[in-house]
Structure formats: structure tokens, C-alpha cells
PDB file of N, CA and C in Angstrom:
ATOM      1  N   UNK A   1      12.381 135.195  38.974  1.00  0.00           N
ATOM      2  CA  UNK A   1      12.996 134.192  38.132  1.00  0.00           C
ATOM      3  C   UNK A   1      14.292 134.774  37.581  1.00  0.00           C
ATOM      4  N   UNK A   2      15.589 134.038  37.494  1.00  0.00           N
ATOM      5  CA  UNK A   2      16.468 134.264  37.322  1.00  0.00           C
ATOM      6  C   UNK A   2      17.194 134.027  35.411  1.00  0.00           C
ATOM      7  N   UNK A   3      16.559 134.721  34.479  1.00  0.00           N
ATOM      8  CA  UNK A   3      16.261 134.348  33.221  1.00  0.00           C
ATOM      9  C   UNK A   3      17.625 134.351  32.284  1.00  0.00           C
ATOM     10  N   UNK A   4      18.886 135.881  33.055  1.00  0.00           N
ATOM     11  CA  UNK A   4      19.845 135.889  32.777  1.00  0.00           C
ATOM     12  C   UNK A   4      21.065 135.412  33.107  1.00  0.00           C
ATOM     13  N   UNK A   5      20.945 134.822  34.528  1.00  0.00           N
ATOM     14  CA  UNK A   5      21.968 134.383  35.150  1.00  0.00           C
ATOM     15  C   UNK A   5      21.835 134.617  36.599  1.00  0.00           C
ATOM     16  N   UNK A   6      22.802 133.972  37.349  1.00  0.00           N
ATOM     17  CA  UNK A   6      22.827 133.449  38.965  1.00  0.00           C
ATOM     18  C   UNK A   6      22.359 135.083  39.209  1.00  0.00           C
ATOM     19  N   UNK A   7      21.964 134.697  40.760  1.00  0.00           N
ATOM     20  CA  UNK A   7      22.035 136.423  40.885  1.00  0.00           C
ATOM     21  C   UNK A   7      23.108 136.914  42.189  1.00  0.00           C
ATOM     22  N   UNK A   8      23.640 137.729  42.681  1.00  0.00           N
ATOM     23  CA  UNK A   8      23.984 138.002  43.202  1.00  0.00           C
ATOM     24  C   UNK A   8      25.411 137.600  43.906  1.00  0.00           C
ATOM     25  N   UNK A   9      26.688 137.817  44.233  1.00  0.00           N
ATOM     26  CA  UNK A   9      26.965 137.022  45.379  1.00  0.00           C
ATOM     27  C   UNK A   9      26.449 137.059  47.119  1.00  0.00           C
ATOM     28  N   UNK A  10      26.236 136.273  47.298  1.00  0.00           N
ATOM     29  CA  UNK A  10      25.707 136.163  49.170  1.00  0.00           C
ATOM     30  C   UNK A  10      24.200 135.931  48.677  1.00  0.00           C
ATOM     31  N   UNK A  11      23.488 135.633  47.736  1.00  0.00           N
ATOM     32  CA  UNK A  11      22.467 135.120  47.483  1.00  0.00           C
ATOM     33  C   UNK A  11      22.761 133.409  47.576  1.00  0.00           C
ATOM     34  N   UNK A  12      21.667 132.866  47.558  1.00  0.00           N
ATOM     35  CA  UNK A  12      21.513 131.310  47.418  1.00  0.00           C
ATOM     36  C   UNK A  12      21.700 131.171  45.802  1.00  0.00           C
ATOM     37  N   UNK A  13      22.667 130.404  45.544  1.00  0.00           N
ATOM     38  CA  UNK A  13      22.370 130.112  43.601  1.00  0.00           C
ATOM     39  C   UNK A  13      21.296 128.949  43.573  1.00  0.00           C
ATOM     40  N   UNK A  14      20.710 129.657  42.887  1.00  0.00           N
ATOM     41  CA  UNK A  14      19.300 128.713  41.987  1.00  0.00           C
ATOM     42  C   UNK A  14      20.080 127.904  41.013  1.00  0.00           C
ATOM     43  N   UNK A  15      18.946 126.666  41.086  1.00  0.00           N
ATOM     44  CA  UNK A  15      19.571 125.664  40.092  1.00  0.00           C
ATOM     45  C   UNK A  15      19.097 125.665  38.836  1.00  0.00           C
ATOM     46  N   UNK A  16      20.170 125.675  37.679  1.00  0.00           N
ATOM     47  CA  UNK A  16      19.946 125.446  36.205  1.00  0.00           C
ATOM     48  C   UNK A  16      18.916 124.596  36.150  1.00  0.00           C
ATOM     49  N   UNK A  17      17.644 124.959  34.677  1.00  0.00           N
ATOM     50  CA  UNK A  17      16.715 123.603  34.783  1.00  0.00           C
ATOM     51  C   UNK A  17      16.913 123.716  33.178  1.00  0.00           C
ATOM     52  N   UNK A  18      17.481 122.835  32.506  1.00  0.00           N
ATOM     53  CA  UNK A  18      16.957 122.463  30.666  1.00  0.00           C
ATOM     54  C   UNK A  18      15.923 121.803  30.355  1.00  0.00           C
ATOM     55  N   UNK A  19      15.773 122.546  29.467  1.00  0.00           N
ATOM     56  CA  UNK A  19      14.547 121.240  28.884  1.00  0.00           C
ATOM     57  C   UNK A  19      15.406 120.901  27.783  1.00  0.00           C
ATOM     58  N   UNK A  20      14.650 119.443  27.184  1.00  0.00           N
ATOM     59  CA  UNK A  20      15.025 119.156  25.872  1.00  0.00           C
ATOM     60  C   UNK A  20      13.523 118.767  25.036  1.00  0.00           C
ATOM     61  N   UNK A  21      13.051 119.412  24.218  1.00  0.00           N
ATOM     62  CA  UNK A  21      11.861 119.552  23.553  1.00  0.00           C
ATOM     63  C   UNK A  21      11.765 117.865  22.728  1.00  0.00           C
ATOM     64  N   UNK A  22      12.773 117.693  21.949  1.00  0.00           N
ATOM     65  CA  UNK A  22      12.705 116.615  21.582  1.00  0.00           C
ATOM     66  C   UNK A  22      12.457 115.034  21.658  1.00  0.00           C
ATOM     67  N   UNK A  23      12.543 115.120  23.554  1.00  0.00           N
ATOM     68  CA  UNK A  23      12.171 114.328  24.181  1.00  0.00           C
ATOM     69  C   UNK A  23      10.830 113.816  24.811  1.00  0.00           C
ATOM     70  N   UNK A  24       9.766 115.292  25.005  1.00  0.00           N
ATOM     71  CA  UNK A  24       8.611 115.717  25.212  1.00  0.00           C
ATOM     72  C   UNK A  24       7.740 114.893  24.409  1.00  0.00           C
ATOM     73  N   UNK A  25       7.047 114.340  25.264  1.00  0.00           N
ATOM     74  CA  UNK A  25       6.077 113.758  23.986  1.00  0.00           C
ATOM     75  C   UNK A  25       4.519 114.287  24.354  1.00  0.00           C
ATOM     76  N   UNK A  26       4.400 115.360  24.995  1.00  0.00           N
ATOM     77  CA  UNK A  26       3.387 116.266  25.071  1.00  0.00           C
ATOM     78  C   UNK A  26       2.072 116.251  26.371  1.00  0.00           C
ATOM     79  N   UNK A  27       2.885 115.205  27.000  1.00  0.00           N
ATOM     80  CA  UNK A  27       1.472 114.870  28.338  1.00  0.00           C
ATOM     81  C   UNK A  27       1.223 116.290  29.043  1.00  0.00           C
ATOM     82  N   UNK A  28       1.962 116.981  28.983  1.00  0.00           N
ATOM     83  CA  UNK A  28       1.487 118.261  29.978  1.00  0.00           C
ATOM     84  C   UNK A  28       1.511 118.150  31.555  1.00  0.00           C
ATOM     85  N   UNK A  29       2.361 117.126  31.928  1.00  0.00           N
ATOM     86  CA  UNK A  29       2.504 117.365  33.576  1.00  0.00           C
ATOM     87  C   UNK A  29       3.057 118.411  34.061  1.00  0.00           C
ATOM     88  N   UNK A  30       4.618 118.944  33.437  1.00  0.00           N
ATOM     89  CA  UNK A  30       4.987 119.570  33.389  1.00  0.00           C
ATOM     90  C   UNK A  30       4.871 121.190  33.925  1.00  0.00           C
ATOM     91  N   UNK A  31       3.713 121.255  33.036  1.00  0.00           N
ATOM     92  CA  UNK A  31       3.164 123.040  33.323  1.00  0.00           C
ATOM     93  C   UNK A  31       2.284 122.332  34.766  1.00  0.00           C
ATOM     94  N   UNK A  32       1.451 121.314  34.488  1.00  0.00           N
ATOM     95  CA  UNK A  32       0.437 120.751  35.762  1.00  0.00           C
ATOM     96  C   UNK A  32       0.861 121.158  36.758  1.00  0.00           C
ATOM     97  N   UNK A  33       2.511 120.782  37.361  1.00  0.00           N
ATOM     98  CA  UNK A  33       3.330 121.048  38.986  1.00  0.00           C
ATOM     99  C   UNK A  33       3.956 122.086  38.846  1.00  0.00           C
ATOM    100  N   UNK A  34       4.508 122.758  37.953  1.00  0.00           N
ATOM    101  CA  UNK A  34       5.260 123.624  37.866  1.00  0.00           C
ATOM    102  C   UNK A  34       4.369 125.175  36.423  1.00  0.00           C
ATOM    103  N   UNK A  35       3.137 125.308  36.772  1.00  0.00           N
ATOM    104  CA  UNK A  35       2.731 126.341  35.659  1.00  0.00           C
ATOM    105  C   UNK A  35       3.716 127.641  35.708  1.00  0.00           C
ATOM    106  N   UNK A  36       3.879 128.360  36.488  1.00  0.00           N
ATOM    107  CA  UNK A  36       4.945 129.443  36.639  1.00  0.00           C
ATOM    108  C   UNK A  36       6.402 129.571  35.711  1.00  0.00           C
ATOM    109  N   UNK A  37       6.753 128.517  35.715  1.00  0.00           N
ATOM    110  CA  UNK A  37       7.774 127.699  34.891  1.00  0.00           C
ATOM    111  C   UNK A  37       7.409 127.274  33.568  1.00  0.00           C
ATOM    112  N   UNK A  38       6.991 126.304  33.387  1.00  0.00           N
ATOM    113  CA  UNK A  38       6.650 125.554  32.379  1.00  0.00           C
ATOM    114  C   UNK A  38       5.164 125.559  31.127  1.00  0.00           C
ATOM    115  N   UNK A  39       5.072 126.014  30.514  1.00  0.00           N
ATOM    116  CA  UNK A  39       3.977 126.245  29.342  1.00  0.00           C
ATOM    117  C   UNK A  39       4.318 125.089  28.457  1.00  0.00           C
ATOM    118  N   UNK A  40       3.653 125.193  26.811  1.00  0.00           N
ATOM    119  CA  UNK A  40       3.663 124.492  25.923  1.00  0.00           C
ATOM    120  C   UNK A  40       2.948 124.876  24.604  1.00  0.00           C
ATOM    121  N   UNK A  41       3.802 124.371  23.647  1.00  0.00           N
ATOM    122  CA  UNK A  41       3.423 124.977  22.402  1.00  0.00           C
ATOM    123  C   UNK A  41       2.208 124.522  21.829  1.00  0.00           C
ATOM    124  N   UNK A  42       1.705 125.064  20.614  1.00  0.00           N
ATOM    125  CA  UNK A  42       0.565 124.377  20.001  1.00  0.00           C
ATOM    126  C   UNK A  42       0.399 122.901  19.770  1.00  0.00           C
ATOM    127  N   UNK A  43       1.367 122.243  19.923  1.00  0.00           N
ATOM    128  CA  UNK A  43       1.392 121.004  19.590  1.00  0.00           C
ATOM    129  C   UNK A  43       1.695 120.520  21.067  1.00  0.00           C
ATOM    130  N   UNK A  44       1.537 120.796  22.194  1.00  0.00           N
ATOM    131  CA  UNK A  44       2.075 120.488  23.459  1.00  0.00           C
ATOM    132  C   UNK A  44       3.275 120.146  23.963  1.00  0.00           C
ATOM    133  N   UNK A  45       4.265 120.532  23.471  1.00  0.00           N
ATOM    134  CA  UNK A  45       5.593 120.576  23.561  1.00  0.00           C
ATOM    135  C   UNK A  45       6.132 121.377  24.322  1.00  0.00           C
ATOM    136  N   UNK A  46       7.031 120.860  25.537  1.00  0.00           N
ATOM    137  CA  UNK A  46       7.519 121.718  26.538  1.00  0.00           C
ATOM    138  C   UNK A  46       8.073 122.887  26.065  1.00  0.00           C
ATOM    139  N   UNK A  47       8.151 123.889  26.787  1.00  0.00           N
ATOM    140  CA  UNK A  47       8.959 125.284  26.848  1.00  0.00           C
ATOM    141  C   UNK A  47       8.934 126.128  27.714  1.00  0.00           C
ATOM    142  N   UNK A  48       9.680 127.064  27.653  1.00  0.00           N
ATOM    143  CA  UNK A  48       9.636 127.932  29.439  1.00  0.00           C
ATOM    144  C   UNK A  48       8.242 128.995  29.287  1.00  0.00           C
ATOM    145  N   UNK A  49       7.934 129.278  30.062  1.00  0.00           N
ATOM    146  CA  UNK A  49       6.587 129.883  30.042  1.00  0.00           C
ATOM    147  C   UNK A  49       7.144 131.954  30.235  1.00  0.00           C
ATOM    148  N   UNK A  50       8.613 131.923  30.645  1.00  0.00           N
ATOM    149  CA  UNK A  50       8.919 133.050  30.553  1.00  0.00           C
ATOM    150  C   UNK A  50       9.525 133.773  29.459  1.00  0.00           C
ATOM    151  N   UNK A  51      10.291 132.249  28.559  1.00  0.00           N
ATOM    152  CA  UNK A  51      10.950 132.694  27.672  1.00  0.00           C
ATOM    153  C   UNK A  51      10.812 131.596  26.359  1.00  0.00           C
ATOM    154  N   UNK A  52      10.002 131.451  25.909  1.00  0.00           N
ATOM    155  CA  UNK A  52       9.464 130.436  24.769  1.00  0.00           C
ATOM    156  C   UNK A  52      10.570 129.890  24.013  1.00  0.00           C
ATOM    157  N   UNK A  53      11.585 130.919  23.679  1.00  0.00           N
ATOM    158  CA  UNK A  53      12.830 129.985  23.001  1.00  0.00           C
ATOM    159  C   UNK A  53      13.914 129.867  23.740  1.00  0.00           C
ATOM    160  N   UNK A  54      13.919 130.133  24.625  1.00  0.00           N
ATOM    161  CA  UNK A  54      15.124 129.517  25.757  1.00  0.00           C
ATOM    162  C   UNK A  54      14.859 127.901  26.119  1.00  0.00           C
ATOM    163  N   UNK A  55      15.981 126.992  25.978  1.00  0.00           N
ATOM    164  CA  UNK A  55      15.944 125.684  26.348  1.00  0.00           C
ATOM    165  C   UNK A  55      16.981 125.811  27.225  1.00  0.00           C
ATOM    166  N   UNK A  56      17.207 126.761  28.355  1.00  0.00           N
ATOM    167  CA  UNK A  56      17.842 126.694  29.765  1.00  0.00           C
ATOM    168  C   UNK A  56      17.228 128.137  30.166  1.00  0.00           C
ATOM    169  N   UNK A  57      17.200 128.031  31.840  1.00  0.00           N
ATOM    170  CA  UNK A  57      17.250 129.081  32.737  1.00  0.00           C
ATOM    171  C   UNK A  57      17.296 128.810  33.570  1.00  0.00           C
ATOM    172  N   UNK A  58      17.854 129.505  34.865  1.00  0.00           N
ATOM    173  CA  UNK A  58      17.490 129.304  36.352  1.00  0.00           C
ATOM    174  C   UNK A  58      16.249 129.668  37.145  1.00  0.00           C
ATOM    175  N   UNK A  59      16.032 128.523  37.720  1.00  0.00           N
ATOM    176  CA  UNK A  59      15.234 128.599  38.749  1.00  0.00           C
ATOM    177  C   UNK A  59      15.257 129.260  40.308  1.00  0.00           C
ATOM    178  N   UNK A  60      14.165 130.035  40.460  1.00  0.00           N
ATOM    179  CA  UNK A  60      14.655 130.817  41.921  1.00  0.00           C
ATOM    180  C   UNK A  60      14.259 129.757  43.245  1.00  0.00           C
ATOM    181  N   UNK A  61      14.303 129.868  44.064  1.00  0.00           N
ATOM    182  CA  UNK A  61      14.309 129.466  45.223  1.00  0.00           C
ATOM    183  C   UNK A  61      13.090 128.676  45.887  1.00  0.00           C
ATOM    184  N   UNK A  62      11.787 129.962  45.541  1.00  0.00           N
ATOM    185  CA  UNK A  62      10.917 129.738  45.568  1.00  0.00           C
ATOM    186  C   UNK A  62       9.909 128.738  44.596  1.00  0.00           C
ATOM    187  N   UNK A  63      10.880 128.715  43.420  1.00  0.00           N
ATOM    188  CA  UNK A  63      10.107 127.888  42.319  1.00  0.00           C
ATOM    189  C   UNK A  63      10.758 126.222  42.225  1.00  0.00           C
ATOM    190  N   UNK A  64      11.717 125.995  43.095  1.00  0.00           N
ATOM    191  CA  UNK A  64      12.573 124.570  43.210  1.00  0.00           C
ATOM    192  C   UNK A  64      11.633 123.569  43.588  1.00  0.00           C
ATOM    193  N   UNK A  65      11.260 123.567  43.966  1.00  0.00           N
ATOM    194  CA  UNK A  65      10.216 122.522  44.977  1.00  0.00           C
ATOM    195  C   UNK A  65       9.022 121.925  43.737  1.00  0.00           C
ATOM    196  N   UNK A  66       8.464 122.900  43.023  1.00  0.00           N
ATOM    197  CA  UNK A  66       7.459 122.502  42.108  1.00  0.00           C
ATOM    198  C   UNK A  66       8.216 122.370  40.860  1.00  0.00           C
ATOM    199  N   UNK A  67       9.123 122.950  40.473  1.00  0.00           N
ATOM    200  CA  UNK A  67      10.383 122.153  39.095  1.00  0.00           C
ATOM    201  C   UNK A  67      10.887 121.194  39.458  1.00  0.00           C
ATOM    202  N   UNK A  68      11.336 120.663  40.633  1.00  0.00           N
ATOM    203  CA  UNK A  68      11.646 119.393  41.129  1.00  0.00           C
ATOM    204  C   UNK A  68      10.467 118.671  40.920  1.00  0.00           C
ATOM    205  N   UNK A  69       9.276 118.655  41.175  1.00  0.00           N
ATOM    206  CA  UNK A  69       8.219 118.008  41.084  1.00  0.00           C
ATOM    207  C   UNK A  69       8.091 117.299  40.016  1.00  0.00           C
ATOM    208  N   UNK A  70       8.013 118.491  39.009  1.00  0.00           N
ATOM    209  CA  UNK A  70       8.097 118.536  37.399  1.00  0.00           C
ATOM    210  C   UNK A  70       9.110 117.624  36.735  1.00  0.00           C
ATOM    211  N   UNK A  71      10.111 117.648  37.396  1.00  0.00           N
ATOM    212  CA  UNK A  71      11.133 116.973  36.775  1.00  0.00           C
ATOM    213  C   UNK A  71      10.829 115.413  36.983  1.00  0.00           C
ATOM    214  N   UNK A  72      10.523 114.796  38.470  1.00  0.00           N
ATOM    215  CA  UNK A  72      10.595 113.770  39.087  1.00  0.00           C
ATOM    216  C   UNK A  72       9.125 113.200  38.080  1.00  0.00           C
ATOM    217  N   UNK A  73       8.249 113.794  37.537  1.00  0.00           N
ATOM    218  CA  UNK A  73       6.898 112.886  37.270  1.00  0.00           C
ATOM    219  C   UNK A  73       7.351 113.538  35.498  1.00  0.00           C
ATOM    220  N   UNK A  74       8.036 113.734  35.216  1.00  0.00           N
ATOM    221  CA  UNK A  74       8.807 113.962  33.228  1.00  0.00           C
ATOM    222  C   UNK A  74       8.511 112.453  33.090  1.00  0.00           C
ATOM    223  N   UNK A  75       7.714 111.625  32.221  1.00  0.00           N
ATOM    224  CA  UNK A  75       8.362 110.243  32.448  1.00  0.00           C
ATOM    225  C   UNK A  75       9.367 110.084  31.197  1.00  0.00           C
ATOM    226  N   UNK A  76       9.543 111.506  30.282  1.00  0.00           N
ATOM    227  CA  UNK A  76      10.455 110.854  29.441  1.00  0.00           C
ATOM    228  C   UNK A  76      12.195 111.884  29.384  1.00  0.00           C
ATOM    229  N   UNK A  77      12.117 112.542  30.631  1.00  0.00           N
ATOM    230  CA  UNK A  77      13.603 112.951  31.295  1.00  0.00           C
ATOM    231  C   UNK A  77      13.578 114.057  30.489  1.00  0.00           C
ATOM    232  N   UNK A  78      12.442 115.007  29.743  1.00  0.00           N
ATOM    233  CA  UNK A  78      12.729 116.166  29.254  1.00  0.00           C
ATOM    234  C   UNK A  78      13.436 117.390  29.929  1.00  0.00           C
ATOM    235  N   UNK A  79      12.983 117.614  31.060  1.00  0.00           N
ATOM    236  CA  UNK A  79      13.579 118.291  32.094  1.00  0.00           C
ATOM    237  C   UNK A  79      14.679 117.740  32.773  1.00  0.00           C
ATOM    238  N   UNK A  80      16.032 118.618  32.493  1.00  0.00           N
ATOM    239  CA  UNK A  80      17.146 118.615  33.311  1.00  0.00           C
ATOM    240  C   UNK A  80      17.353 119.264  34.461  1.00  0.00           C
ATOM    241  N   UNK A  81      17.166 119.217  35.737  1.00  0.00           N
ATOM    242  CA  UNK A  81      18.114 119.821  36.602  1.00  0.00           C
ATOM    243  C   UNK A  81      19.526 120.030  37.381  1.00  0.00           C
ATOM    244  N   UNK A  82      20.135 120.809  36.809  1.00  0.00           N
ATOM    245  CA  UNK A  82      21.613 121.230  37.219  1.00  0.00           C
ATOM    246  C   UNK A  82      21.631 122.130  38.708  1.00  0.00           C
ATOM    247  N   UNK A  83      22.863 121.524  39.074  1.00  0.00           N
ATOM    248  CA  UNK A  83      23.271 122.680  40.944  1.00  0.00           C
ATOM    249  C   UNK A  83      24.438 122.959  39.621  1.00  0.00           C
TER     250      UNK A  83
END
């Protein structure tokens, strides 16, 4: 997972994913498609599962497919994904 920034040049850049907590209204799909990624607070409120107060990081390569997932079944657009 890419927590500080892109990695490399001649690597593939991983895409930015935000959350916005405020939007979350706590269903937990989220961690459901994407657990590696995505956790939640005591009150079930999205957050990164690597970095609890980060509301951005990149996603690696291997983890796109199930944060895309995540994003596509958000029904209330908490999750951003950026190229």
C-alpha cells in the first residue's frame, strides 16, 4: 500500500482513493469488498484500516479492483476515487 505517495517512476501509479466520513452513514459495505483498505470506527464510520486519521491514500494495484468495488456499492459517494 502506497500510504506516502506514488511510488516509483516506471512503476504503474496507483489511484488516489478519499473518503469523506461525513457522508458515511455506517452500513459497512465498504470494509465488506475492500477489508484490506477500509475499517470503521466505533460508531461505524468509514476510515482507512492502515491509517485511521488519514482521509486520503493511494491504492496499489493489487487492491484497485476491490476499492473500485467499494466505491461502486458506497450508496452515499463516501469514497472518492482519483487517477
Amino acid at each position: 500500500m502506497y500510504s506516502f505517495g506514488p511510488p516509483e517512476s516506471g512503476d504503474t501509479m496507483p489511484q488516489l482513493c478519499k473518503i469523506i466520513p461525513e457522508r458515511c452513514i455506517a452500513c459497512g459495505l465498504c470494509a465488506v469488498y475492500a477489508p484490506q483498505v477500509f475499517d470503521y470506527d466505533d460508531e461505524g464510520i468509514v476510515l482507512f484500516a492502515q491509517d485511521s486519521s488519514a482521509h486520503q491514500q493511494f491504492i496499489s494495484e493489487q487492491e484497485t479492483s476491490q476499492v473500485l468495488l467499494a466505491y461502486q456499492k458506497c450508496p452515499t459517494r463516501a469514497i472518492i476515487i482519483e487517477k
